[in-house]
Protein backbone atom coordinates (compact mmCIF):
# COMPACT_ATOMS: atom_id res chain seq x y z
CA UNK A 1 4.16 -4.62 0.05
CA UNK A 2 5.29 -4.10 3.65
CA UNK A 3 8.11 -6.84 2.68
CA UNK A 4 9.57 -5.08 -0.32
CA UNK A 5 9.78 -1.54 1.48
CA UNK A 6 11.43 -2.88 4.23
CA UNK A 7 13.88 -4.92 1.78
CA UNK A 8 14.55 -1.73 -0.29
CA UNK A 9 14.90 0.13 2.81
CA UNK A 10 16.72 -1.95 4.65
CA UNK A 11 19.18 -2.38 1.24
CA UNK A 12 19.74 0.78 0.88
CA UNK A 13 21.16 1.58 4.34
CA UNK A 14 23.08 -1.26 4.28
CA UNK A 15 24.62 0.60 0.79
CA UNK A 16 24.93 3.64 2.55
CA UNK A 17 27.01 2.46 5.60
CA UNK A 18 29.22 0.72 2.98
CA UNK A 19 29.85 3.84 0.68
CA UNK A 20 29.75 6.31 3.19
CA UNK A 21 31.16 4.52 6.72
CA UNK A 22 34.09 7.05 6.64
CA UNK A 23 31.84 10.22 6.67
CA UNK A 24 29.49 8.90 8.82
CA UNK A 25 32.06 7.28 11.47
CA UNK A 26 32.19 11.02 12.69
CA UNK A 27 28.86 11.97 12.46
CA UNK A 28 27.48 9.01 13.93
CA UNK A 29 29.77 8.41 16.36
CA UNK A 30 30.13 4.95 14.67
CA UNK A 31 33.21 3.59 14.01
CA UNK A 32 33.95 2.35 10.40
CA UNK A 33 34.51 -1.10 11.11
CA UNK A 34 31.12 -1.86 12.83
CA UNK A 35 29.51 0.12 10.10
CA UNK A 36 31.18 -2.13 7.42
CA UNK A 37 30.00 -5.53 9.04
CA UNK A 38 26.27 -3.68 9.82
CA UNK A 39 25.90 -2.52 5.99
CA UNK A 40 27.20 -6.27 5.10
CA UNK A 41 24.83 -7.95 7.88
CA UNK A 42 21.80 -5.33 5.99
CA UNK A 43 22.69 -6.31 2.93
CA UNK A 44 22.37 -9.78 2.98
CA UNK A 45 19.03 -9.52 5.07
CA UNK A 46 17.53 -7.19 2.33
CA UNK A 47 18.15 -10.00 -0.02
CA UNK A 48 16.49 -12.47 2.20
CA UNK A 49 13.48 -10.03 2.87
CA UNK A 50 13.04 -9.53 -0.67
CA UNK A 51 13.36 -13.44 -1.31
CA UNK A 52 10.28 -13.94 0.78
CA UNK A 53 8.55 -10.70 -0.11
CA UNK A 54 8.62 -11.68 -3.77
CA UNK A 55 7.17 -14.97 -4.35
CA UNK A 56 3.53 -15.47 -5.98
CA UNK A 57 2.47 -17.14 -2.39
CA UNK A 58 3.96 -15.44 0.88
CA UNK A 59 5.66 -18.01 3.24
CA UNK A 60 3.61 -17.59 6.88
CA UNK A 61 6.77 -18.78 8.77
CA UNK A 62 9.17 -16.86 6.63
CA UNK A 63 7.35 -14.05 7.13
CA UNK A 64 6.77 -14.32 10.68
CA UNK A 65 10.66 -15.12 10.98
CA UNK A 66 11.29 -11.67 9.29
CA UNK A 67 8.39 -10.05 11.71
CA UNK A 68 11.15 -11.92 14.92
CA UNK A 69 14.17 -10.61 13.39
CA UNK A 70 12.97 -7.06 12.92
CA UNK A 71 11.61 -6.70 16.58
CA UNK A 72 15.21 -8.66 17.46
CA UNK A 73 16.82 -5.49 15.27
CA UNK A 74 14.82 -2.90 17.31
CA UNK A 75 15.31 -4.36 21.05
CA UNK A 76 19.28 -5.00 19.99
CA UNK A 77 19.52 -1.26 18.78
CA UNK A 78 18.19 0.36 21.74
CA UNK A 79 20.10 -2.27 24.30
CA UNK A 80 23.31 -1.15 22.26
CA UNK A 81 22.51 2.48 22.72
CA UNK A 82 20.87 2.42 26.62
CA UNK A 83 24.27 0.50 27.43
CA UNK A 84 26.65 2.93 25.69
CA UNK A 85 28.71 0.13 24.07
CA UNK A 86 28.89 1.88 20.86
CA UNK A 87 29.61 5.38 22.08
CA UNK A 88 27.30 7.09 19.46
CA UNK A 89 26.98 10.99 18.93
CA UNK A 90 23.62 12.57 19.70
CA UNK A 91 23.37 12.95 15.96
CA UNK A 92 24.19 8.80 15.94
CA UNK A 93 22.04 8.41 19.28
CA UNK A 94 18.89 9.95 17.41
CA UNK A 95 19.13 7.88 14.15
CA UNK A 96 19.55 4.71 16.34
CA UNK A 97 16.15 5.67 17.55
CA UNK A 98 14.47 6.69 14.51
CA UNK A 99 15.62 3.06 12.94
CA UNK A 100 14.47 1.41 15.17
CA UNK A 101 10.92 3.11 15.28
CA UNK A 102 11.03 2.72 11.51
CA UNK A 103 12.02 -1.51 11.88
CA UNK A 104 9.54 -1.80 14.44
CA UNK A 105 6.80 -0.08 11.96
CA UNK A 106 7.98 -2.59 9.24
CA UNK A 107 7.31 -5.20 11.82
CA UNK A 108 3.98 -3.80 12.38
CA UNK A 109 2.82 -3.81 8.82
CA UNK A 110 4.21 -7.64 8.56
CA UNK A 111 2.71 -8.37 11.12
CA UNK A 112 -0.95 -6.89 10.32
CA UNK A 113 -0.11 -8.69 6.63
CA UNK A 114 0.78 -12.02 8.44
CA UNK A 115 -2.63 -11.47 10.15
CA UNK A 116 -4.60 -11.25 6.72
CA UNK A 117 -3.12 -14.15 5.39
């Protein structure tokens, strides 16, 4: 279950930094094209979360690949924003936190899954 959230999650901010990356540029602090390449890069990892989320049997290394690359997503994010290399509003600074917080819970949840396997 923890896999499919975090697909459908993860999917749908990847939409919404696609459709919106011109409002939120401003409000995040963001600029468009790093927004366009993140929604892309979400995208296509929603997809691969849901690959391994939905199969009858769940794939212990795929899984505990997924469990790598969020905790990769969460230590990246708050490098990016400690070092100042995107330039983010406080708005932007704040939901760079709370995304990583909520990867790192999806993490958590794989990882107590990967645990009752």
């Amino acid at each position: 279950m923890a896999l499919k959230l975090d697909a459908v999650a993860t999917g749908l901010n990847g939409i919404a930094y696609l459709a919106f990356a011109t409002v939120l540029d401003s409000f995040f602090g963001v600029t468009t094209a790093v927004q366009y390449q993140v929604g892309a890069l979400l995208l296509l990892y929603a997809l691969g979360v849901l690959a391994v989320g939905t199969r009858k049997e769940i794939n212990r290394t795929r899984l505990m690949a997924v469990i790598v690359a969020n905790l990769l997503w969460v230590v990246v994010s708050l490098v990016v924003l400690i070092s100042g290399a995107l330039s983010p509003t406080g708005v932007g600074a704040i939901w760079i936190v709370l995304q990583s917080l909520t990867v790192g819970g999806f993490a958590a949840l794989q990882y107590v899954g990967l645990k009752r396997l």
